[in-house]
PDB file of N, CA and C in Angstrom:
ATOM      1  N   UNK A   1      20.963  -0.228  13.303  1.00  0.00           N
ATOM      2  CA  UNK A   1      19.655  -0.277  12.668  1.00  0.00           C
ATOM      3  C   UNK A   1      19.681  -0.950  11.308  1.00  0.00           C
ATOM      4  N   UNK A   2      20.976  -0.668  10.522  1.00  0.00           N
ATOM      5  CA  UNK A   2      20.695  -1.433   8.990  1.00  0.00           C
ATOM      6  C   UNK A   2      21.229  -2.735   9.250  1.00  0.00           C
ATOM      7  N   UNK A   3      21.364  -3.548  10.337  1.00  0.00           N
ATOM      8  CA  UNK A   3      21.531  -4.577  10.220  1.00  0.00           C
ATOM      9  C   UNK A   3      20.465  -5.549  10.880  1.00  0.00           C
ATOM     10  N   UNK A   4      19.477  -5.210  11.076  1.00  0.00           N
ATOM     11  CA  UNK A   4      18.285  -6.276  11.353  1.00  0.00           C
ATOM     12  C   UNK A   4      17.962  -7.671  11.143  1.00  0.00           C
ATOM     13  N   UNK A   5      17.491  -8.232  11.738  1.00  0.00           N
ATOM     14  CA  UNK A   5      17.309  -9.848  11.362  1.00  0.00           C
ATOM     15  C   UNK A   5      16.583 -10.380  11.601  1.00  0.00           C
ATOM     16  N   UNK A   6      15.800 -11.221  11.132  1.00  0.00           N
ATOM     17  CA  UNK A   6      14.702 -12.333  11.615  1.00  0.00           C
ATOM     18  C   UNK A   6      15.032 -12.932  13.033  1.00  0.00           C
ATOM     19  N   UNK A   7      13.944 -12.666  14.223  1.00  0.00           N
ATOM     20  CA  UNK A   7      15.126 -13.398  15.447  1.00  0.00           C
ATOM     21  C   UNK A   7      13.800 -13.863  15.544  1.00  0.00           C
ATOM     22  N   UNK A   8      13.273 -14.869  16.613  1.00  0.00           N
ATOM     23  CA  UNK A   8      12.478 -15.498  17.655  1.00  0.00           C
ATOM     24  C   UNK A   8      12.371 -14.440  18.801  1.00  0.00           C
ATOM     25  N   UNK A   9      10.973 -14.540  19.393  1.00  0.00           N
ATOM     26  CA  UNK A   9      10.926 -13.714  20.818  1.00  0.00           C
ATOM     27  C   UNK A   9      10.814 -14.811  21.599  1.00  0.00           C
ATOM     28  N   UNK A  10      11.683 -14.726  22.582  1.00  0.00           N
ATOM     29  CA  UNK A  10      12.374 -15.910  23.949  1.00  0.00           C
ATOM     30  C   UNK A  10      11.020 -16.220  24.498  1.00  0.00           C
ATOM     31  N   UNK A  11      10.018 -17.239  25.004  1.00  0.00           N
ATOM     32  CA  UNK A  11       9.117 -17.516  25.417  1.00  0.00           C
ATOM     33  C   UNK A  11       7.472 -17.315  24.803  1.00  0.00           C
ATOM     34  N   UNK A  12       7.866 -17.104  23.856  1.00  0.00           N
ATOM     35  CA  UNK A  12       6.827 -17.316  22.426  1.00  0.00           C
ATOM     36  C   UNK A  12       6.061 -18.292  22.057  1.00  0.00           C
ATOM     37  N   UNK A  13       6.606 -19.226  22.837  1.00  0.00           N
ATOM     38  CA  UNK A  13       6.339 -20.744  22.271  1.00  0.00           C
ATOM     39  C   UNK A  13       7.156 -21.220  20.586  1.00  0.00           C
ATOM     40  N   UNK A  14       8.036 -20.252  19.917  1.00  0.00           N
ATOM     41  CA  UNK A  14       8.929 -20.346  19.379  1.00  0.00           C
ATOM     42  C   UNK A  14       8.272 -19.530  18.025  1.00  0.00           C
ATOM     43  N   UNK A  15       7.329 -18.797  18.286  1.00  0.00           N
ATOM     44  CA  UNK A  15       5.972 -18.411  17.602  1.00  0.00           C
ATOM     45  C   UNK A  15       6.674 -16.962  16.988  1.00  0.00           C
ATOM     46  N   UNK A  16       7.233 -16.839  16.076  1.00  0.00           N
ATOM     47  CA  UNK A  16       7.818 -15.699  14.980  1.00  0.00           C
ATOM     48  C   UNK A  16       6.934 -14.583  15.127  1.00  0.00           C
ATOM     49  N   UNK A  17       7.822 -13.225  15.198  1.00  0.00           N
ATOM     50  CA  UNK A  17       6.622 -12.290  15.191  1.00  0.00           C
ATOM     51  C   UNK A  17       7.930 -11.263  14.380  1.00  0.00           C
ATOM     52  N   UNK A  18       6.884 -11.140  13.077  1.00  0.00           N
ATOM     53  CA  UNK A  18       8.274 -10.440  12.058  1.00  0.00           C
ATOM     54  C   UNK A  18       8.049  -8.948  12.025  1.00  0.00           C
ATOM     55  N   UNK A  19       7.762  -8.509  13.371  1.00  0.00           N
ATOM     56  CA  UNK A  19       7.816  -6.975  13.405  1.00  0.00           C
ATOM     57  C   UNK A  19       8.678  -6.811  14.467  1.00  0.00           C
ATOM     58  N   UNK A  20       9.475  -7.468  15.130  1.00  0.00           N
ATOM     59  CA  UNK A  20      10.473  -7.725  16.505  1.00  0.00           C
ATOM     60  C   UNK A  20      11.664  -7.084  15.717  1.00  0.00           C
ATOM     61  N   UNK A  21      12.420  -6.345  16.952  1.00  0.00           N
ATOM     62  CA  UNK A  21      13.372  -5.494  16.418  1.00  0.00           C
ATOM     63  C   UNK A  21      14.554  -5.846  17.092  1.00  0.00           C
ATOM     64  N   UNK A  22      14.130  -6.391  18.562  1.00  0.00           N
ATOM     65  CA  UNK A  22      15.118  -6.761  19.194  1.00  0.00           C
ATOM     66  C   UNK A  22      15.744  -5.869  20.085  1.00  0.00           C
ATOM     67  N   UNK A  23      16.981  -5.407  20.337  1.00  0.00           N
ATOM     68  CA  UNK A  23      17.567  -4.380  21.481  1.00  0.00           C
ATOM     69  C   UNK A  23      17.660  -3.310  20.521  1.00  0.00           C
ATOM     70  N   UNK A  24      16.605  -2.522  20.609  1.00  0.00           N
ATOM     71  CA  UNK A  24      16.837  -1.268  19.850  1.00  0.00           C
ATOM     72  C   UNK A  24      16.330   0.101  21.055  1.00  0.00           C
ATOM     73  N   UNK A  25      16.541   1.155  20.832  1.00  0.00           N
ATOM     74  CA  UNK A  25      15.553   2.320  21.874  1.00  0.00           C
ATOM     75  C   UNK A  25      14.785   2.466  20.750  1.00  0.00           C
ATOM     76  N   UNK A  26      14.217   3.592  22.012  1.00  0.00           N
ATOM     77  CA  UNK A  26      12.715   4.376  22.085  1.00  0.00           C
ATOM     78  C   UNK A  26      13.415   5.057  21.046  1.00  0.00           C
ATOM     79  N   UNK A  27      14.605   5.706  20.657  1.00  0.00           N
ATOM     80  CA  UNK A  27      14.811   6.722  19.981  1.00  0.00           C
ATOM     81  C   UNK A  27      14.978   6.139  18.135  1.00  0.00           C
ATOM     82  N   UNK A  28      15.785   4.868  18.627  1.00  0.00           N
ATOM     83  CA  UNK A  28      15.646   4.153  16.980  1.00  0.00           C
ATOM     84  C   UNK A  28      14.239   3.395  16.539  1.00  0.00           C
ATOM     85  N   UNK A  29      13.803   3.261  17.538  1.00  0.00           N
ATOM     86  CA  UNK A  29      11.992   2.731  17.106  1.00  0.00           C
ATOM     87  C   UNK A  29      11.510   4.030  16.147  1.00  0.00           C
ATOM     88  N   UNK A  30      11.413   5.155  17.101  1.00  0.00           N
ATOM     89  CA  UNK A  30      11.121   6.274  16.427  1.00  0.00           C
ATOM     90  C   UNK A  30      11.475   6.636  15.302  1.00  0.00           C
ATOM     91  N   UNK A  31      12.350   6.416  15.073  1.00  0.00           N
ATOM     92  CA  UNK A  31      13.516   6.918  13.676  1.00  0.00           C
ATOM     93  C   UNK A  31      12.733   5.639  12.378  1.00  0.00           C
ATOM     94  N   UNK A  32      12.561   4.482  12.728  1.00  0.00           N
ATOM     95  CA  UNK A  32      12.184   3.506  12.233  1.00  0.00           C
ATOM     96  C   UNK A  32      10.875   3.765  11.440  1.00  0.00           C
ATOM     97  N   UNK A  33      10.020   4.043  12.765  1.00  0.00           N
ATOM     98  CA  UNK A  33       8.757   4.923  12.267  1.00  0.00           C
ATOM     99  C   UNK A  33       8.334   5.705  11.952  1.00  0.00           C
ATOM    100  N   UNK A  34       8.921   6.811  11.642  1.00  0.00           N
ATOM    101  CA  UNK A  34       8.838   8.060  11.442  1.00  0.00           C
ATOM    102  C   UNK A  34       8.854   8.351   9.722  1.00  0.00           C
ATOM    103  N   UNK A  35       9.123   7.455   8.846  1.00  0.00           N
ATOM    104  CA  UNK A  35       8.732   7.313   7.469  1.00  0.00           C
ATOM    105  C   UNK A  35       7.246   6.567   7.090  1.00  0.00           C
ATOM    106  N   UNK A  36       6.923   5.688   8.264  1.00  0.00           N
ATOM    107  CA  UNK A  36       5.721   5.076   8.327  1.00  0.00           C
ATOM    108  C   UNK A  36       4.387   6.065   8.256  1.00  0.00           C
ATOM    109  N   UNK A  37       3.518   4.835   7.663  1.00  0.00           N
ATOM    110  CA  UNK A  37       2.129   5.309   7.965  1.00  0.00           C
ATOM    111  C   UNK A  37       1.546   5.309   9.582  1.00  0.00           C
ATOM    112  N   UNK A  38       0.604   5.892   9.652  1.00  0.00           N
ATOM    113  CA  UNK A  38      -0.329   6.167  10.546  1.00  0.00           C
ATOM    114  C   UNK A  38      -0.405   4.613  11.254  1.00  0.00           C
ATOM    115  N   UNK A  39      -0.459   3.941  12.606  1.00  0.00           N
ATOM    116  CA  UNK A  39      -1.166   2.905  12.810  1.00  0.00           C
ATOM    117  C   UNK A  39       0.176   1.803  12.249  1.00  0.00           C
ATOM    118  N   UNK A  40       1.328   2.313  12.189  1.00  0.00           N
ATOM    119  CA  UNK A  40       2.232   1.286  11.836  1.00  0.00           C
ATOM    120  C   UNK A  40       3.130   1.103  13.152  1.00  0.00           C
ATOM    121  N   UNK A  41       3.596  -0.350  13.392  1.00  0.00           N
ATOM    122  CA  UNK A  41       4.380  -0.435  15.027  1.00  0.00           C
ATOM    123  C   UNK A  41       5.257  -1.369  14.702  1.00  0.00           C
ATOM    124  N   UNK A  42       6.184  -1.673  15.698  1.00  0.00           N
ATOM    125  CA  UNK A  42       7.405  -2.604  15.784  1.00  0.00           C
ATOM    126  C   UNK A  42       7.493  -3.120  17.342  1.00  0.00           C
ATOM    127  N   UNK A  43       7.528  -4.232  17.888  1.00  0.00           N
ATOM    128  CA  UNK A  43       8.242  -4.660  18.886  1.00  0.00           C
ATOM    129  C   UNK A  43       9.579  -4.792  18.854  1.00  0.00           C
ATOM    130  N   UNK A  44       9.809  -4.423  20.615  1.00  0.00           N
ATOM    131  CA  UNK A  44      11.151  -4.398  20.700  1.00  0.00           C
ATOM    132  C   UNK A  44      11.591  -4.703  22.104  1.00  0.00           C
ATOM    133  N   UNK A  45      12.535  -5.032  22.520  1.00  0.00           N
ATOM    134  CA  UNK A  45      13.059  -5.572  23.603  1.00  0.00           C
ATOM    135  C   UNK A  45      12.846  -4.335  24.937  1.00  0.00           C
ATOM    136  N   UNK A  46      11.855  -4.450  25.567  1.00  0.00           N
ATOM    137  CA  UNK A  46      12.084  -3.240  27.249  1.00  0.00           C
ATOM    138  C   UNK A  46      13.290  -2.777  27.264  1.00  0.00           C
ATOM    139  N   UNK A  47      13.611  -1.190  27.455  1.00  0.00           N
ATOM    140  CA  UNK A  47      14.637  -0.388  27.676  1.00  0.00           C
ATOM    141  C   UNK A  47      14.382  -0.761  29.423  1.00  0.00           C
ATOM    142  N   UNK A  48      13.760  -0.878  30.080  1.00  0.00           N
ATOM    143  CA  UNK A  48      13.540  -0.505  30.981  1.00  0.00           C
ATOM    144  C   UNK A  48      12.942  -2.307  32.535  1.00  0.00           C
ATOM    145  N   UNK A  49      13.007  -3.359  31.801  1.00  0.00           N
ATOM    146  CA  UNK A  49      12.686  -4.335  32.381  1.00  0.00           C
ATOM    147  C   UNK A  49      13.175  -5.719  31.274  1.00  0.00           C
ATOM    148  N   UNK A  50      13.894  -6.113  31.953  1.00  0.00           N
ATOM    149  CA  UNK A  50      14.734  -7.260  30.620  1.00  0.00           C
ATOM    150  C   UNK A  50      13.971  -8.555  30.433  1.00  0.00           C
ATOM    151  N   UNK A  51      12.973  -8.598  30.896  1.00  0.00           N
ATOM    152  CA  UNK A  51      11.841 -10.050  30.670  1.00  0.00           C
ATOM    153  C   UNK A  51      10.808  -9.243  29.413  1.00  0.00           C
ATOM    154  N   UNK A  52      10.737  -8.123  29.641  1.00  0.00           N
ATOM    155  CA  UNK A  52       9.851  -7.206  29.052  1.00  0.00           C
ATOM    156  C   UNK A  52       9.760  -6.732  27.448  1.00  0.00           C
ATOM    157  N   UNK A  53       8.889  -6.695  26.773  1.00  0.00           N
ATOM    158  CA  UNK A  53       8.840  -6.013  25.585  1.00  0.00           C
ATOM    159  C   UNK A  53       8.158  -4.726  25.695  1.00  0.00           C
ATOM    160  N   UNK A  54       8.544  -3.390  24.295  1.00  0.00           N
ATOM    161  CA  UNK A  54       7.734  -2.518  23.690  1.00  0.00           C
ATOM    162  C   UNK A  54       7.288  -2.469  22.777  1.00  0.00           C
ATOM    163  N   UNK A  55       5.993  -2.137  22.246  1.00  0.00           N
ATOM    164  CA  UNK A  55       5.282  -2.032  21.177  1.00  0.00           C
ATOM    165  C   UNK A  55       5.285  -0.269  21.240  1.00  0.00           C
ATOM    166  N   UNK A  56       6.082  -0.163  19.832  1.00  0.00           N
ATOM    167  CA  UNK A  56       6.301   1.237  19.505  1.00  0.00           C
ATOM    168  C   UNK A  56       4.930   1.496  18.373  1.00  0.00           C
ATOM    169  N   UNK A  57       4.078   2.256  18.306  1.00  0.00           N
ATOM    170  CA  UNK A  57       3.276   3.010  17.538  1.00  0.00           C
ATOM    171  C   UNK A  57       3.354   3.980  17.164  1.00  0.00           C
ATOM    172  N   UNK A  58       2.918   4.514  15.651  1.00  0.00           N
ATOM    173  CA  UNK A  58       3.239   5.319  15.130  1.00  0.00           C
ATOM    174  C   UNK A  58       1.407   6.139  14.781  1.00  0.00           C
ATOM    175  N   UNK A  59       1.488   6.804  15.727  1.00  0.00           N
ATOM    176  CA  UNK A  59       0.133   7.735  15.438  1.00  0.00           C
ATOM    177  C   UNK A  59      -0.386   9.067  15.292  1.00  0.00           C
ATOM    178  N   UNK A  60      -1.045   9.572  14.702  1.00  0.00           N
ATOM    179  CA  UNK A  60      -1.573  10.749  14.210  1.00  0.00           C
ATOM    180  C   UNK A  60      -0.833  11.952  15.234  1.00  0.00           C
ATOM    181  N   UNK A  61      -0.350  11.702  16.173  1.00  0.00           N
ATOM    182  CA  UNK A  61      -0.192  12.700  17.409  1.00  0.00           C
ATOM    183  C   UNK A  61       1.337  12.356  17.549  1.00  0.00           C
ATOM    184  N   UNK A  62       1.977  11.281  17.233  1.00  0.00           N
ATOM    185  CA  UNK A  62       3.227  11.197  16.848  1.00  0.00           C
ATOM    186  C   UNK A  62       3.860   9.745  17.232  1.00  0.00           C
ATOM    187  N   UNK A  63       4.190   9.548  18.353  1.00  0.00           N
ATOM    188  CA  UNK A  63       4.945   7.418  19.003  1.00  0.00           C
ATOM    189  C   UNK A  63       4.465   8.023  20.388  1.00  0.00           C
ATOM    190  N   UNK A  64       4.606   6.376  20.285  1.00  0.00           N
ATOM    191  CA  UNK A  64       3.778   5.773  21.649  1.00  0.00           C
ATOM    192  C   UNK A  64       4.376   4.599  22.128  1.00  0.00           C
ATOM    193  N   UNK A  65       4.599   4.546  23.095  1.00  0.00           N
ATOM    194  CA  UNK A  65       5.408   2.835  23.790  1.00  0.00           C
ATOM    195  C   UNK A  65       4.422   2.501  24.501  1.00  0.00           C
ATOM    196  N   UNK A  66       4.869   1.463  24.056  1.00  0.00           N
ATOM    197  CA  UNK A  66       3.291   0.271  25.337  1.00  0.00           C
ATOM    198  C   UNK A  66       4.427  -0.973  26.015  1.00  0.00           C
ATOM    199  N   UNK A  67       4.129  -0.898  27.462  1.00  0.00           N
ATOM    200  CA  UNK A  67       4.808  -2.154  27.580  1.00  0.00           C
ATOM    201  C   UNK A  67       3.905  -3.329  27.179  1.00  0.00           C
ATOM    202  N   UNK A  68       4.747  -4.361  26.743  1.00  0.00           N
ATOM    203  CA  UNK A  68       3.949  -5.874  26.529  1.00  0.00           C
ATOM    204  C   UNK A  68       4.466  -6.247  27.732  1.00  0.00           C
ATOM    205  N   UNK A  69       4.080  -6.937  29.514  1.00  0.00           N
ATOM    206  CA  UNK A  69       4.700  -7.521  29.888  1.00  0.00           C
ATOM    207  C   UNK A  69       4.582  -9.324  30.215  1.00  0.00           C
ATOM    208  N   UNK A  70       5.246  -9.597  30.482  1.00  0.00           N
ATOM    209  CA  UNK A  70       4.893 -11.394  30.970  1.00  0.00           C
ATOM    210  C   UNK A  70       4.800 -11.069  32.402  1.00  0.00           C
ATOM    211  N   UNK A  71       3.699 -12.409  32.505  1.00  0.00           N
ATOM    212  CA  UNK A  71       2.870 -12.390  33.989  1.00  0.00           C
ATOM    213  C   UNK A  71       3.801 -13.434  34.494  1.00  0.00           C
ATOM    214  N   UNK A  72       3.224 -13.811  36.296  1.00  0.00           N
ATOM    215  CA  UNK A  72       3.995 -15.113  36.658  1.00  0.00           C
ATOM    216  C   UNK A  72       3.629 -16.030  36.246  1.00  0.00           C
ATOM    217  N   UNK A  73       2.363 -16.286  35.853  1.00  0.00           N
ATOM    218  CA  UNK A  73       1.936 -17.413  34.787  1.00  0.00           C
ATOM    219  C   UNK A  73       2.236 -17.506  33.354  1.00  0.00           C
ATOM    220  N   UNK A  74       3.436 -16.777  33.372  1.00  0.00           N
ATOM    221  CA  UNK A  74       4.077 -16.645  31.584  1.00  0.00           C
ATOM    222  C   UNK A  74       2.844 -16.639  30.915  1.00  0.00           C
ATOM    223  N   UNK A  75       1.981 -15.615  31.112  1.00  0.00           N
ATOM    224  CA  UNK A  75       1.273 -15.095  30.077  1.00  0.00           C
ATOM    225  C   UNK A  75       1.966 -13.038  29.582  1.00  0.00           C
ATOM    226  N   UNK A  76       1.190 -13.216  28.682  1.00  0.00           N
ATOM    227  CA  UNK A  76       1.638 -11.656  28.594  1.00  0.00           C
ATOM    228  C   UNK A  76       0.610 -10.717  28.250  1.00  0.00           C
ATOM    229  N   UNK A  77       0.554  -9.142  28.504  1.00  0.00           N
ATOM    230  CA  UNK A  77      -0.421  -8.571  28.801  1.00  0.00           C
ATOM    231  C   UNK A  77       0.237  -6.747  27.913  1.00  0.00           C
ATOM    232  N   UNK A  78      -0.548  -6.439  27.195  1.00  0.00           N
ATOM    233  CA  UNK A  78      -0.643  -5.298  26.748  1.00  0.00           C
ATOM    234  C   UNK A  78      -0.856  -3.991  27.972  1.00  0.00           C
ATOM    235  N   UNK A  79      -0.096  -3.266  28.157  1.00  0.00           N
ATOM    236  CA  UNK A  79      -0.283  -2.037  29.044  1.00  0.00           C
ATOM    237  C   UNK A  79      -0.871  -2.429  30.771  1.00  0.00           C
ATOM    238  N   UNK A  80      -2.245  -2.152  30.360  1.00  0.00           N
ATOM    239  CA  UNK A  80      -2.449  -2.688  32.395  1.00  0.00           C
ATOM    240  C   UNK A  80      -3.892  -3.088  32.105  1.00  0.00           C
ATOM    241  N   UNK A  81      -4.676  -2.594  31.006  1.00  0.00           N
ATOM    242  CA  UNK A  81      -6.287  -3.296  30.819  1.00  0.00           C
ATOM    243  C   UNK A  81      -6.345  -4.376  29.530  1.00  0.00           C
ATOM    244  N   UNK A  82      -5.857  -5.182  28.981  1.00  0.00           N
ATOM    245  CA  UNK A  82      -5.880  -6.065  27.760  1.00  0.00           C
ATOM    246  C   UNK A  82      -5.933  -7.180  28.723  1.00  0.00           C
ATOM    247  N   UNK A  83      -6.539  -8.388  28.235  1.00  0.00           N
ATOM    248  CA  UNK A  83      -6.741  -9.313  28.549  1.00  0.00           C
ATOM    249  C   UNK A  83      -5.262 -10.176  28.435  1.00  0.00           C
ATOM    250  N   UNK A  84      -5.276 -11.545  28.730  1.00  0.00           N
ATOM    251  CA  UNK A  84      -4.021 -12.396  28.961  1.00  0.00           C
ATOM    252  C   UNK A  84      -4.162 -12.687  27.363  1.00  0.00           C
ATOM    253  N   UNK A  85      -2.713 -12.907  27.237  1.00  0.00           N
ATOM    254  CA  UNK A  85      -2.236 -13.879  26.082  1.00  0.00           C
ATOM    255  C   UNK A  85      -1.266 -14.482  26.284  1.00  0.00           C
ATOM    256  N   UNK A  86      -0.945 -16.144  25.346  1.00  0.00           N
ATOM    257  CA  UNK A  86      -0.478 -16.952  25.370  1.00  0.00           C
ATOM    258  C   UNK A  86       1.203 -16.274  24.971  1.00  0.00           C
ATOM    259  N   UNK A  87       1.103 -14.974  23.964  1.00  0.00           N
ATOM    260  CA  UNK A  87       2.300 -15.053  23.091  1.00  0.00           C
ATOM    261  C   UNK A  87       2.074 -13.498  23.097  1.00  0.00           C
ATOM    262  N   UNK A  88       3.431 -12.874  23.128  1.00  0.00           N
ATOM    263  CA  UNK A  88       3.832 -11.479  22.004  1.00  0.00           C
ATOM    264  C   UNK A  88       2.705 -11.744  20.708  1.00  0.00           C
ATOM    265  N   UNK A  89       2.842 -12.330  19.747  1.00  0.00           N
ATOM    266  CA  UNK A  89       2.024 -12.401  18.493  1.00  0.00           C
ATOM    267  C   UNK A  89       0.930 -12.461  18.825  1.00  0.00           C
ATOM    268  N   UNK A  90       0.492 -13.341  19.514  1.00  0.00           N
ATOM    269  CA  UNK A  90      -1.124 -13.411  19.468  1.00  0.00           C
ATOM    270  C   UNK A  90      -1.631 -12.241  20.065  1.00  0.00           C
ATOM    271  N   UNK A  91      -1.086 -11.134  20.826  1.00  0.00           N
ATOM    272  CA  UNK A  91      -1.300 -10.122  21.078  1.00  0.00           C
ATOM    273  C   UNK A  91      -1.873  -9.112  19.944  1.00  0.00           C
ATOM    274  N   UNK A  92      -0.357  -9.377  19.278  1.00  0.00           N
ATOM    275  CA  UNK A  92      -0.323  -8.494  17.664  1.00  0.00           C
ATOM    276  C   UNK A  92      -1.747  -8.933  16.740  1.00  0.00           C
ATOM    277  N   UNK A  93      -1.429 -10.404  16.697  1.00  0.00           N
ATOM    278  CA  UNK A  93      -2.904 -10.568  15.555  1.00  0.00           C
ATOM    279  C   UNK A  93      -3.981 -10.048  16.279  1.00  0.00           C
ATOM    280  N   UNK A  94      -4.384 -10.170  17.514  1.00  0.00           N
ATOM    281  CA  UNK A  94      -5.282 -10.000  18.330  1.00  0.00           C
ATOM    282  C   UNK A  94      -5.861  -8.388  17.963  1.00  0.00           C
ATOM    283  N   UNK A  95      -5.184  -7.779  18.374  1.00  0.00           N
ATOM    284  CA  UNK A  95      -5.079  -6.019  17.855  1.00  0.00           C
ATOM    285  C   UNK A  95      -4.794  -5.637  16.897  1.00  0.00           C
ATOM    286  N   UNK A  96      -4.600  -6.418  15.872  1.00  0.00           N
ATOM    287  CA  UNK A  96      -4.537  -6.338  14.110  1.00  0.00           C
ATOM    288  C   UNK A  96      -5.824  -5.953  13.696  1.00  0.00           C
ATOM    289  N   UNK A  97      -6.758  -6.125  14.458  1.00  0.00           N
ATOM    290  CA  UNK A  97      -8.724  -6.496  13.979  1.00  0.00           C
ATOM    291  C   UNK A  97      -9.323  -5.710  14.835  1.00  0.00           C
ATOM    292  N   UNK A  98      -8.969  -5.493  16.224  1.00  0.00           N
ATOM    293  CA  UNK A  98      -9.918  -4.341  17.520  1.00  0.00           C
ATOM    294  C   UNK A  98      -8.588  -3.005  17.573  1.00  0.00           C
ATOM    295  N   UNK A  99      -9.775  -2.546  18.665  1.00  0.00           N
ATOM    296  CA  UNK A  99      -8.844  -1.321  18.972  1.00  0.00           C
ATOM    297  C   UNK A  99      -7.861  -1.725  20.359  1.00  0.00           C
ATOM    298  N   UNK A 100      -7.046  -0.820  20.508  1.00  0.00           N
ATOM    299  CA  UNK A 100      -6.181  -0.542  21.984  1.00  0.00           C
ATOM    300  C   UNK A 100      -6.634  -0.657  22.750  1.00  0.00           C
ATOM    301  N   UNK A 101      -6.399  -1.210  23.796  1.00  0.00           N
ATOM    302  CA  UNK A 101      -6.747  -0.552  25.230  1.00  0.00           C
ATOM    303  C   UNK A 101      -5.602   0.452  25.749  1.00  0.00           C
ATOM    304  N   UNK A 102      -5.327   1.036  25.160  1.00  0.00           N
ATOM    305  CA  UNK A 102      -4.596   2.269  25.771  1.00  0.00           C
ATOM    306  C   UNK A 102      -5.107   3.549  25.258  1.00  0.00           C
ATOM    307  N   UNK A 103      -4.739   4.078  26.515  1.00  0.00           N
ATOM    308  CA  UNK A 103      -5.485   5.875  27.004  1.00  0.00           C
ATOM    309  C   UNK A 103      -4.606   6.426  25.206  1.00  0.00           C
ATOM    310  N   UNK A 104      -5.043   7.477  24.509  1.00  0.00           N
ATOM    311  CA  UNK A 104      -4.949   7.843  23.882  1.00  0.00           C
ATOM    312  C   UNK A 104      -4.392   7.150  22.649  1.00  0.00           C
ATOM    313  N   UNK A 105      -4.915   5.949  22.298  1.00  0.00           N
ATOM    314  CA  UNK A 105      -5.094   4.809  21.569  1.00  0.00           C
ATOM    315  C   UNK A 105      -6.318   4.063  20.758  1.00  0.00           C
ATOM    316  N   UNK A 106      -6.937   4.698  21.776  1.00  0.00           N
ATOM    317  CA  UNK A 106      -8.274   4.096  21.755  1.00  0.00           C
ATOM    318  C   UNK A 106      -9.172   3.566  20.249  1.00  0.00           C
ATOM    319  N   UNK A 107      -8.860   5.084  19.404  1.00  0.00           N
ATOM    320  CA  UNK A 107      -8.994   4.665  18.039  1.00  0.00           C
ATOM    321  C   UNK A 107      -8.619   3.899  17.207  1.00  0.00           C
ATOM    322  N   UNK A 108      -7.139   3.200  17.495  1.00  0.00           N
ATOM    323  CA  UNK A 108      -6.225   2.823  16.792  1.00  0.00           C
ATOM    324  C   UNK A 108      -6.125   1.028  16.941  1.00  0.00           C
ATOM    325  N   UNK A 109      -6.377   0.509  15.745  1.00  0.00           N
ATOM    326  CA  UNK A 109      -5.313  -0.695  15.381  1.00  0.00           C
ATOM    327  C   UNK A 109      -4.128  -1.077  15.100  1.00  0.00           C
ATOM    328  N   UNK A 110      -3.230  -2.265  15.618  1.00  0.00           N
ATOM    329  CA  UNK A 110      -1.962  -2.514  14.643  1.00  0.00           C
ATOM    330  C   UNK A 110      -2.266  -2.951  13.245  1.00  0.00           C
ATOM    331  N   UNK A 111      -1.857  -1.632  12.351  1.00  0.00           N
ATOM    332  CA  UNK A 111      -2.152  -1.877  10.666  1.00  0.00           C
ATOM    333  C   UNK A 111      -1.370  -2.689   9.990  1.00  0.00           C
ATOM    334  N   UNK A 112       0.061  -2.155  10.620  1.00  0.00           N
ATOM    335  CA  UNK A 112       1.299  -1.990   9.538  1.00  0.00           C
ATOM    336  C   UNK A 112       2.920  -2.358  10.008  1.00  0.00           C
ATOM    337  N   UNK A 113       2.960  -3.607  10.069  1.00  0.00           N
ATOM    338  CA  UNK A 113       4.460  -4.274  11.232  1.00  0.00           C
ATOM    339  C   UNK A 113       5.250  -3.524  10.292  1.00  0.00           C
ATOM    340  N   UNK A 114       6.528  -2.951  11.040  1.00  0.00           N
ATOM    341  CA  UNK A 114       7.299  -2.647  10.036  1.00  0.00           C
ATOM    342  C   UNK A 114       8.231  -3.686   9.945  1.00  0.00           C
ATOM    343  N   UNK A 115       8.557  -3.740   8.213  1.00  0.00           N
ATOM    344  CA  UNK A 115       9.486  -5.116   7.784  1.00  0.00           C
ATOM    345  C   UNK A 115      10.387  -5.281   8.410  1.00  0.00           C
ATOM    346  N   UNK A 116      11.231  -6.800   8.340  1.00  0.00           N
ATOM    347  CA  UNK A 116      12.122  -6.556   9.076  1.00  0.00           C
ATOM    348  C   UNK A 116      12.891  -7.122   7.756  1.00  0.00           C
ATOM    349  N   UNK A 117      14.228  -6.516   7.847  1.00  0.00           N
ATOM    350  CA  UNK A 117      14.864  -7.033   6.849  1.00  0.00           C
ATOM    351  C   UNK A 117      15.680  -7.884   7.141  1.00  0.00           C
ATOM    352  N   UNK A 118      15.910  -9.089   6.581  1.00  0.00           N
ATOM    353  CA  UNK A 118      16.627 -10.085   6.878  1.00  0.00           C
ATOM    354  C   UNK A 118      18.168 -10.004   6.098  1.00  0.00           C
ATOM    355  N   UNK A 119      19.390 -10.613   6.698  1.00  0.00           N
ATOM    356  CA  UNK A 119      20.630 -10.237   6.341  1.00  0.00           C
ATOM    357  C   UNK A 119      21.347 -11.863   5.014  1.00  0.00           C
TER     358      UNK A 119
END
């Protein structure tokens, strides 16, 4: 965890998203966030599908994983109701400004990327 780094997300269009954590768990996302504010998140590499990302949230009720996945049309898609996007990021800015489409989300924006510290 204290060694973090600025990386690229693989099929981005080369498009930086400086809240990416890379191969971390559900359990160090948590740990990550757990000094955070309300509405603060990190992407991170799928524990669970290796094309796949998670968007870890940090909310009033405690973390939350969302898969981000890529479609066969290399688009990518927030949970199972968000519309297509071009990129991981444009996801993020996208939901920087509206709410979730996820079930007990609903209230919530991405506020607060957590930094990433560069080495």
């Amino acid at each position: 965890l204290d060694k973090t780094k600025t990386v690229f997300i693989s099929g981005c269009r080369a498009t930086k998203c400086d809240c990416f954590k890379g191969a971390i768990s559900r359990t160090d996302a948590e740990s990550l966030l757990r000094l955070c504010k309300e509405a603060s998140y990190l992407v991170r590499n799928s524990e669970t599908s290796k094309n796949d990302f998670s968007l870890s949230l940090k909310s009033s009720q405690g973390f939350m994983h969302m898969k981000l996945s890529r479609t066969k049309d290399n688009k990518y898609v927030l949970g199972q109701n968000s519309c297509l996007f071009d990129s991981v990021p444009e996801i993020i800015h996208f939901y920087s400004s509206r709410k979730l489409p996820i079930k007990g989300a609903e209230h919530m924006s991405l506020l607060y990327p957590v930094a990433i510290r560069t080495l």
